[in-house]
N, C-alpha and C. Protein backbone atom coordinates (compact mmCIF):
# COMPACT_ATOMS: atom_id res chain seq x y z
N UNK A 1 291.94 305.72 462.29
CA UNK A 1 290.69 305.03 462.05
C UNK A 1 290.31 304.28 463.32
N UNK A 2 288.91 304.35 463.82
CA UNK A 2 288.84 303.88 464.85
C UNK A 2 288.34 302.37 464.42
N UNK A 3 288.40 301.92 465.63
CA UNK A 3 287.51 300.39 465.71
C UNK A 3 286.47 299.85 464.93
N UNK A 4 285.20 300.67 465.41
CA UNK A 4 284.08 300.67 464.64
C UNK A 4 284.08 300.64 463.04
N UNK A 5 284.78 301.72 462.80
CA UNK A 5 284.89 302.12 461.05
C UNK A 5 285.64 300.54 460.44
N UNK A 6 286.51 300.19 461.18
CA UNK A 6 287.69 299.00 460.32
C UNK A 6 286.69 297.33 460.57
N UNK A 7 285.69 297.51 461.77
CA UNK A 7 285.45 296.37 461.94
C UNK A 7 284.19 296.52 460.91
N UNK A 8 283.25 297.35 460.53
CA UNK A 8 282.10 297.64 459.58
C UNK A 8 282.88 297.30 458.35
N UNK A 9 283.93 297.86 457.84
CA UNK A 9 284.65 297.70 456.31
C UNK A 9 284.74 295.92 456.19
N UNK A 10 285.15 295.24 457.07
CA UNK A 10 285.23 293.95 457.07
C UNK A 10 284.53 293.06 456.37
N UNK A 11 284.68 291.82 455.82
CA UNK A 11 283.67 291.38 455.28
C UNK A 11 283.13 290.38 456.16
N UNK A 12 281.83 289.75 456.28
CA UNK A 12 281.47 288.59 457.24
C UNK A 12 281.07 287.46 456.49
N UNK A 13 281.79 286.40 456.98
CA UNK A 13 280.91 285.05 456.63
C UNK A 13 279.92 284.71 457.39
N UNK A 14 278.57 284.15 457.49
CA UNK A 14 277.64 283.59 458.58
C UNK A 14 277.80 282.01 458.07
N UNK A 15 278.34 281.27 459.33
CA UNK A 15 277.81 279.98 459.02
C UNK A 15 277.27 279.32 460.02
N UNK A 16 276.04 278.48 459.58
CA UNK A 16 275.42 277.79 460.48
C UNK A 16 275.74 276.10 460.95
N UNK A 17 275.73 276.29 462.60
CA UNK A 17 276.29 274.31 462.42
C UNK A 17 274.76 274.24 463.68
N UNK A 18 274.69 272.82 463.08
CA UNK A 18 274.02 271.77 464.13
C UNK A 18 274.88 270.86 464.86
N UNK A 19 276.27 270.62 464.54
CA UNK A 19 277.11 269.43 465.04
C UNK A 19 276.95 268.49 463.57
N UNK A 20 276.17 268.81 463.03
CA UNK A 20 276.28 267.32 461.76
C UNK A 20 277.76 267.21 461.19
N UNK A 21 277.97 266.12 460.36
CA UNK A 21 278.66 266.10 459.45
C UNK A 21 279.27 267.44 458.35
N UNK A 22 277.91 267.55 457.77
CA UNK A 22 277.52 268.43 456.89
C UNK A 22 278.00 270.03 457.30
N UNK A 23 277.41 270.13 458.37
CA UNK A 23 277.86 271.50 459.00
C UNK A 23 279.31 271.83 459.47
N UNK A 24 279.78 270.86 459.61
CA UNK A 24 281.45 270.59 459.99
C UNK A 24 282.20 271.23 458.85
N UNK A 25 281.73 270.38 457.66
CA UNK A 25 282.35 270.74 456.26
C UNK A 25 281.85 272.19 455.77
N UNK A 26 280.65 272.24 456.23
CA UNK A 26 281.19 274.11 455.76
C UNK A 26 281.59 274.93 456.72
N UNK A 27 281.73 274.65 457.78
CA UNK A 27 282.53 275.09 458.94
C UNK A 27 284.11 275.36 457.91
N UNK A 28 284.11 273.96 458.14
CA UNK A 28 285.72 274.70 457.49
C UNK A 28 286.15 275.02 456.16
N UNK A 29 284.97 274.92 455.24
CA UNK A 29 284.84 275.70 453.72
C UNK A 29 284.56 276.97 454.06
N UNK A 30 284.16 277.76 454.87
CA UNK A 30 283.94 279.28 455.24
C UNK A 30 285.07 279.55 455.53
N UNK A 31 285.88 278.71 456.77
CA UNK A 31 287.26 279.12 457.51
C UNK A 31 288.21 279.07 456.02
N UNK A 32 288.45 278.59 454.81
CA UNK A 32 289.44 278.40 453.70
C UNK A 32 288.76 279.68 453.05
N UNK A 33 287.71 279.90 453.45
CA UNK A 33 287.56 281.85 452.17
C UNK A 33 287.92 282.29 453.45
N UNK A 34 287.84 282.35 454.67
CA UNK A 34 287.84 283.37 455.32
C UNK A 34 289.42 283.98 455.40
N UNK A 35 290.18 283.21 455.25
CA UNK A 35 291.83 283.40 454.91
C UNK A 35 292.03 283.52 453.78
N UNK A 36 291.25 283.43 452.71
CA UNK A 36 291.37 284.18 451.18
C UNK A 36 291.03 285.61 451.33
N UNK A 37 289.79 285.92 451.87
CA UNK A 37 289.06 287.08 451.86
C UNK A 37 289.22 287.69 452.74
N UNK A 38 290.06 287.48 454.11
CA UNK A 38 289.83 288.11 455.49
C UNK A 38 289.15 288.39 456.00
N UNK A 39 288.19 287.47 455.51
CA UNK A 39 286.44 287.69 456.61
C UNK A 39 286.51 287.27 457.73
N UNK A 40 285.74 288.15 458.60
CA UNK A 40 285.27 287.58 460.05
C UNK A 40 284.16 286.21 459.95
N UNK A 41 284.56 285.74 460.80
CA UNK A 41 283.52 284.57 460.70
C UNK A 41 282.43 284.35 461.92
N UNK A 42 281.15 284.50 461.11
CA UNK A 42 280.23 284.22 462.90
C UNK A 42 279.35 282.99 462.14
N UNK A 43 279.79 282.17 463.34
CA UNK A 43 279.16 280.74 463.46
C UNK A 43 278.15 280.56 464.40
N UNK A 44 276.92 280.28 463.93
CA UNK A 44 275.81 280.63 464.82
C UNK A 44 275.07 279.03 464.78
N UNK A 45 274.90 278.66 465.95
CA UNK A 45 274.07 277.69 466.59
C UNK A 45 272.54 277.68 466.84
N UNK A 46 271.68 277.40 466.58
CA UNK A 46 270.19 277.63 466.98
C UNK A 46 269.36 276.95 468.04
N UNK A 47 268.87 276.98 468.94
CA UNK A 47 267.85 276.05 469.84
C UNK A 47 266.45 276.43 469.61
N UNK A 48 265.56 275.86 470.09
CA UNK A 48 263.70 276.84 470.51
C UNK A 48 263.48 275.05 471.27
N UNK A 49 262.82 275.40 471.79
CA UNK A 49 261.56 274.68 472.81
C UNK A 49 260.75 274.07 471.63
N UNK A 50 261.00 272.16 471.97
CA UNK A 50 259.98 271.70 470.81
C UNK A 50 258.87 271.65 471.56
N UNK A 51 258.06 271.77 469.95
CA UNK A 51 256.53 271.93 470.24
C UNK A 51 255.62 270.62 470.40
N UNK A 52 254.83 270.80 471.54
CA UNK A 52 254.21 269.85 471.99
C UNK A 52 252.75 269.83 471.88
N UNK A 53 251.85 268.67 472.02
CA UNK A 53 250.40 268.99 471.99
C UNK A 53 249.64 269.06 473.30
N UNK A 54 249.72 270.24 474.11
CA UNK A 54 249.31 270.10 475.51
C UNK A 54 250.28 269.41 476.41
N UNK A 55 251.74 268.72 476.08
CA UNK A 55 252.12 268.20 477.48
C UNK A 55 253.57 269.45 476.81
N UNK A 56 254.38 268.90 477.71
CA UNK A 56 255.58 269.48 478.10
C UNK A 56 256.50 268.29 477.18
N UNK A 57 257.17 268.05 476.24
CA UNK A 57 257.76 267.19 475.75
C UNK A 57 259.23 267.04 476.22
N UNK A 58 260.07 268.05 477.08
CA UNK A 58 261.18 268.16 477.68
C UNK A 58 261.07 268.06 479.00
N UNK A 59 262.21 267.59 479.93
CA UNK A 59 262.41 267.74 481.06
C UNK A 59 262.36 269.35 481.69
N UNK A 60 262.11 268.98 483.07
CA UNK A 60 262.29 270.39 483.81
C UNK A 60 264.04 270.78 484.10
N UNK A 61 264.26 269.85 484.29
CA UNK A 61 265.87 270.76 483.99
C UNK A 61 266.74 270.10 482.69
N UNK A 62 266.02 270.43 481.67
CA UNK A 62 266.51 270.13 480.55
C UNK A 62 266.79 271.97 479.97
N UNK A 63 268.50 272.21 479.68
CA UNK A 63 268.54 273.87 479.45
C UNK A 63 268.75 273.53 478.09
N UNK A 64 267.41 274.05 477.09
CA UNK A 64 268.33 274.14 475.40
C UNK A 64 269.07 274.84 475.19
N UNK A 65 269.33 276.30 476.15
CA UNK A 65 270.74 277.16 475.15
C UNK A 65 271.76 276.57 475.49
N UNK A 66 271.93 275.66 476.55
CA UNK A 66 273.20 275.13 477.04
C UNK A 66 273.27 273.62 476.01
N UNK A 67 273.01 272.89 475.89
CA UNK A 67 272.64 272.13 474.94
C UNK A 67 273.14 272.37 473.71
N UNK A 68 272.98 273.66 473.17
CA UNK A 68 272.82 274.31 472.00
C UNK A 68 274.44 274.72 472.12
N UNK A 69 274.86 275.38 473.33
CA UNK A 69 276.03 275.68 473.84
C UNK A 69 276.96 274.50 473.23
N UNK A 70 276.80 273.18 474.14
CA UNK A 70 277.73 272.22 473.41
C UNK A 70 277.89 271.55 472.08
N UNK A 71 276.76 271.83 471.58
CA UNK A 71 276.52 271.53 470.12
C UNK A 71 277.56 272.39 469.23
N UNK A 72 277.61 273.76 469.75
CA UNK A 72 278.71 274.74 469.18
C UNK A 72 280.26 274.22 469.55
N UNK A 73 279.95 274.21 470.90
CA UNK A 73 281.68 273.66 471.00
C UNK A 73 282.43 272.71 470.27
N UNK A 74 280.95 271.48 470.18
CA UNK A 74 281.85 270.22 469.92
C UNK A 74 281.79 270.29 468.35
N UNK A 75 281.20 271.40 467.86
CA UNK A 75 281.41 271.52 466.46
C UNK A 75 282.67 272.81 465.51
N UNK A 76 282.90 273.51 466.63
CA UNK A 76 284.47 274.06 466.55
C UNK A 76 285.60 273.13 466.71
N UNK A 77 285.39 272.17 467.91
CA UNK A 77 286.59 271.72 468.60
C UNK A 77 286.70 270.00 467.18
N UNK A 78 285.69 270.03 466.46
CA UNK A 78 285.38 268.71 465.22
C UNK A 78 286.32 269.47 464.11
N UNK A 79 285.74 270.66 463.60
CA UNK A 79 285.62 271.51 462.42
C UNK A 79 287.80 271.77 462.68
N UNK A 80 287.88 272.32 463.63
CA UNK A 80 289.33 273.15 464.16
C UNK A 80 290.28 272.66 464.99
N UNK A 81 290.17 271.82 466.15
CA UNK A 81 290.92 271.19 466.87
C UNK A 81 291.25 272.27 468.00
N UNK A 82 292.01 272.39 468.47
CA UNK A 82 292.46 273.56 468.85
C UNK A 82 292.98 274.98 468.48
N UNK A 83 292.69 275.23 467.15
CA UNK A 83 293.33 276.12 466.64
C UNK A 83 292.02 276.69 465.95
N UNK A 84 291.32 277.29 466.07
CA UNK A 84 289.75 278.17 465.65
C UNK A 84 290.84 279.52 464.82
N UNK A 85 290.30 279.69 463.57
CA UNK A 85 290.83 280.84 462.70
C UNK A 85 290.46 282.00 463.79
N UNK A 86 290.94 283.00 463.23
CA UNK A 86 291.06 284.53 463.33
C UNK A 86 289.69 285.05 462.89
N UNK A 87 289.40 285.72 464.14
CA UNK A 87 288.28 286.64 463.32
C UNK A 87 287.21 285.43 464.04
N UNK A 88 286.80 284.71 464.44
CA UNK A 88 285.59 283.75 464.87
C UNK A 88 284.75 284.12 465.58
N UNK A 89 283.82 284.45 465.49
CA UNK A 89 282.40 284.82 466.61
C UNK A 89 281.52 283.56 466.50
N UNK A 90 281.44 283.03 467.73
CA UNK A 90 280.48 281.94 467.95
C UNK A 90 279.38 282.54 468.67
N UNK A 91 278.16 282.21 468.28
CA UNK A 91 276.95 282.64 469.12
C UNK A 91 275.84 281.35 469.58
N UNK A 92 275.02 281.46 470.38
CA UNK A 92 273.72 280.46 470.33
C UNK A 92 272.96 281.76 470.09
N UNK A 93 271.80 281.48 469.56
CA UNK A 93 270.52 281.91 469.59
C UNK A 93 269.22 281.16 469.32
N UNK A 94 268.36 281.50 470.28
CA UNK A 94 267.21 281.03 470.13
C UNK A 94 266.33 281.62 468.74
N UNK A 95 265.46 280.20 468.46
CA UNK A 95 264.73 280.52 467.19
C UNK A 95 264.71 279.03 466.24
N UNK A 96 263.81 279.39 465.07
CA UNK A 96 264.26 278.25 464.20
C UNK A 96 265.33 278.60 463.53
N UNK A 97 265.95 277.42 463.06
CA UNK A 97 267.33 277.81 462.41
C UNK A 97 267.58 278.35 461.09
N UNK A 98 266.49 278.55 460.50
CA UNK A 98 266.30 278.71 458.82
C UNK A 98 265.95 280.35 458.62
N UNK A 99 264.94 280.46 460.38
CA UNK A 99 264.51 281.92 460.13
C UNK A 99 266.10 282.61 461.28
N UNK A 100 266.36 282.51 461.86
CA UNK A 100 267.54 282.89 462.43
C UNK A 100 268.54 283.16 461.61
N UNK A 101 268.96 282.55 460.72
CA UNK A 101 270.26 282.05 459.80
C UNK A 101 270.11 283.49 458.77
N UNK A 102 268.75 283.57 458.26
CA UNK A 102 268.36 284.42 457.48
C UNK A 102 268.41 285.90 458.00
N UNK A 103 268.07 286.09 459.08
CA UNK A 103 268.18 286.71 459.78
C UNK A 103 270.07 287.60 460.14
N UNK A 104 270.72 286.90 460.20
CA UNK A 104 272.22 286.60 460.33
C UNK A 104 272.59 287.06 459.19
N UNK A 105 271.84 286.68 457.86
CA UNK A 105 272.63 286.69 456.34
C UNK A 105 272.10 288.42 456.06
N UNK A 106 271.58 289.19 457.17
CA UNK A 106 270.86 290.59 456.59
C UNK A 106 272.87 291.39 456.37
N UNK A 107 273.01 291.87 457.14
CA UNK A 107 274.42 292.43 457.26
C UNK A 107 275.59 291.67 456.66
N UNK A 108 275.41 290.29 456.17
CA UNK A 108 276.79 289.60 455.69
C UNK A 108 277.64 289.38 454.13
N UNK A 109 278.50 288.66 453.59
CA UNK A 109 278.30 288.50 452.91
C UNK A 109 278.69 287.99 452.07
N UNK A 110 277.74 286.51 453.03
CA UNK A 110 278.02 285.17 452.50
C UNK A 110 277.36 284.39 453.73
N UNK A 111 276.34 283.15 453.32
CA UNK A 111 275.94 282.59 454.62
C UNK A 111 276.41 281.24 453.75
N UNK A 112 277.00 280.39 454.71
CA UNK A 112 277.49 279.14 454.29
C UNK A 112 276.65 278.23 454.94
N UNK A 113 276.40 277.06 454.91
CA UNK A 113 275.41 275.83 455.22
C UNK A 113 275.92 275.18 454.73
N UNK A 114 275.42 273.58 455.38
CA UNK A 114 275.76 272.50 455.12
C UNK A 114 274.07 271.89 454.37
N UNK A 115 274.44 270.70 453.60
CA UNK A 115 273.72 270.25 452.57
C UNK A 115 272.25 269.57 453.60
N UNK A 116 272.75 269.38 454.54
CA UNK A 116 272.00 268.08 455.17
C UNK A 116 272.39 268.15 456.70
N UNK A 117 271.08 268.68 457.99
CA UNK A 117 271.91 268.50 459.00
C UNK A 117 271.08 267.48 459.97
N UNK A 118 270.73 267.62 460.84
CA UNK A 118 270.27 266.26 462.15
C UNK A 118 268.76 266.04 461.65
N UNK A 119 268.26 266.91 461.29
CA UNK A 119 267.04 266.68 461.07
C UNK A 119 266.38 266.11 460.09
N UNK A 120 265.27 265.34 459.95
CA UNK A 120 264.34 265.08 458.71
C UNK A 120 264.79 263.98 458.07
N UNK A 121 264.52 263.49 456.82
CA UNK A 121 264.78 262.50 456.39
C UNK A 121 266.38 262.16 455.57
N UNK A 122 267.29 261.84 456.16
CA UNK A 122 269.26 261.79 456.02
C UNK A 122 269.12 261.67 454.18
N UNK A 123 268.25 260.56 453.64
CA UNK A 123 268.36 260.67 452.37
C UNK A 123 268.48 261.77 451.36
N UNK A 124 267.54 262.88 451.84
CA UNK A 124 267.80 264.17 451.14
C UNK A 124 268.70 264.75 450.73
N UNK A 125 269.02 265.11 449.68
CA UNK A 125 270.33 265.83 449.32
C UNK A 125 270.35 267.32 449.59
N UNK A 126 269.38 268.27 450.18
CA UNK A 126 269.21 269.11 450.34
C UNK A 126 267.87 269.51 451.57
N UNK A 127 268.45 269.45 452.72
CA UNK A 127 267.68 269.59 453.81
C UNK A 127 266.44 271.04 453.86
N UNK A 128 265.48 271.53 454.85
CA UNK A 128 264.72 271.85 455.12
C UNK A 128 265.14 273.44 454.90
N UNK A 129 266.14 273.74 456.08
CA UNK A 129 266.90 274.68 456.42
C UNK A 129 267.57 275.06 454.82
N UNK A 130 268.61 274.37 454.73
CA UNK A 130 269.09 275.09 453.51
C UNK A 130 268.63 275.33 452.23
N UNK A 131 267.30 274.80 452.10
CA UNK A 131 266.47 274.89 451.37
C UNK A 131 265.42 276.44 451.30
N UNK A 132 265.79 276.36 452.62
CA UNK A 132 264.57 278.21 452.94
C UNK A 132 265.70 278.91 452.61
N UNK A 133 266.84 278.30 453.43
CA UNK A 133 268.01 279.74 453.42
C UNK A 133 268.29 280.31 452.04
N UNK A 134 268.31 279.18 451.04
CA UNK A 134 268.41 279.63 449.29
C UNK A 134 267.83 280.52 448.99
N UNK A 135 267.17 280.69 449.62
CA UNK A 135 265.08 281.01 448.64
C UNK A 135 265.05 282.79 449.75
N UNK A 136 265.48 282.76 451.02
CA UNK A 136 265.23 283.90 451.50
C UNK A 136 266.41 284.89 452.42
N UNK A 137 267.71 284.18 452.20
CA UNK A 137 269.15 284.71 452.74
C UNK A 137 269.17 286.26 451.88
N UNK A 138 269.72 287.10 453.12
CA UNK A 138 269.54 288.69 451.96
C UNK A 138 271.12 288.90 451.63
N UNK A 139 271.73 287.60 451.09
CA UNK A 139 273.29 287.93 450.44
C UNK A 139 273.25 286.05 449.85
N UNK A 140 274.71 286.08 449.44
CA UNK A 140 274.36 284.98 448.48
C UNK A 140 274.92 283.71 449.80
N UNK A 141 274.57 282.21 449.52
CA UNK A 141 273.95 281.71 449.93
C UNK A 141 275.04 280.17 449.53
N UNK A 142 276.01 279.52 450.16
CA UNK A 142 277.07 278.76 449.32
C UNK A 142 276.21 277.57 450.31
N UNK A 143 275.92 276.07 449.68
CA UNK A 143 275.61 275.30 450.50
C UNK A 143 276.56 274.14 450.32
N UNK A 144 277.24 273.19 451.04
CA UNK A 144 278.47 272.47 450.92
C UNK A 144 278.32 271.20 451.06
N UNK A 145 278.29 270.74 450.21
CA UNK A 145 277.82 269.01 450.59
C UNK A 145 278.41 268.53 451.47
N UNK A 146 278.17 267.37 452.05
CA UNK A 146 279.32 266.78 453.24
C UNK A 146 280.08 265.69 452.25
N UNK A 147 281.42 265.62 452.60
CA UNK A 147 282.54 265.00 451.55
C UNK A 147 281.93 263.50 451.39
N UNK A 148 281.22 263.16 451.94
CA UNK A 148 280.99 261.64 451.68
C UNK A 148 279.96 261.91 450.52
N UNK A 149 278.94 262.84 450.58
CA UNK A 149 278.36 262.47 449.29
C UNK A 149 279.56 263.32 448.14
N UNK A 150 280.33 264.14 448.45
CA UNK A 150 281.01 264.26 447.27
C UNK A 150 281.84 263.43 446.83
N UNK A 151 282.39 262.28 447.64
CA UNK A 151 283.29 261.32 447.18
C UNK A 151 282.45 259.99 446.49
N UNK A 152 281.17 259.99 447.11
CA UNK A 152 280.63 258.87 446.44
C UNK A 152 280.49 257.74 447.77
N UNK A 153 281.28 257.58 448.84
CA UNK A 153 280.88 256.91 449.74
C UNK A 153 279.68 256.92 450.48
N UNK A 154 279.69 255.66 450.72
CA UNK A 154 278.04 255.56 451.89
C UNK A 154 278.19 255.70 452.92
């Protein structure tokens, strides 16, 4: 059996991090099926160029995929320590993160998210992103609270 054939049979988790809290914890709720199930895991990061009204709202040497770059690292090296499971594909890609993610969930199967990530109003129990991803992921769709609201702490 070659390569191709054994790595297609595989199953994939997609999970998405921003660096939050939230994304940490399903970081490593994907990595605990992914050693039940022997799924590969691709952890995908998002950037795009915010939108401005006629000016430039970023610096000229401001790089978002690199940005986006450490956002991934420091959310493996949070989630794993030194020891990242088996099977891990980290990516950046440009885009919004809701239509990207969805995008990601076409071939998988399982996109994991976190409840709540950097953006929008923290009170929400269910952010922007994981809110589209429910409604338009083409496999099913696990979203993971971050342990503080499951424990009850503030």
């Amino acid at each position: 059996m070659n390569d191709s054939a054994s790595t297609s049979n595989r199953h994939r988790i997609v999970v998405g991090t921003d660096g939050s809290a939230s994304s940490t914890d399903a970081l490593r709720w994907a990595a605990q099926i992914a050693v039940q199930t022997g799924a590969q895991i691709t952890i995908i990061t998002c950037w795009q160029y915010p939108q401005g009204y006629g000016m430039s709202s970023a610096t000229s040497d401001w790089d978002p995929e690199a940005a986006a770059s450490a956002i991934l690292s420091y959310s493996l090296t949070t989630a794993f320590g030194d020891r990242q499971p088996d099977g891990l594909r980290a990516c950046v890609r440009e885009g919004h993160p809701a239509q990207v993610l969805v995008e990601g969930s076409v071939d998988a199967d399982m996109l994991v998210i976190g409840s709540r990530g950097h953006g929008g109003f923290v009170g929400l129990l269910l952010g922007s992103v994981s809110s589209y991803c429910t409604v338009h992921a083409k496999c099913p769709v696990v979203v993971v609270p971050h342990a503080r609201i499951i424990s009850g702490a503030n």
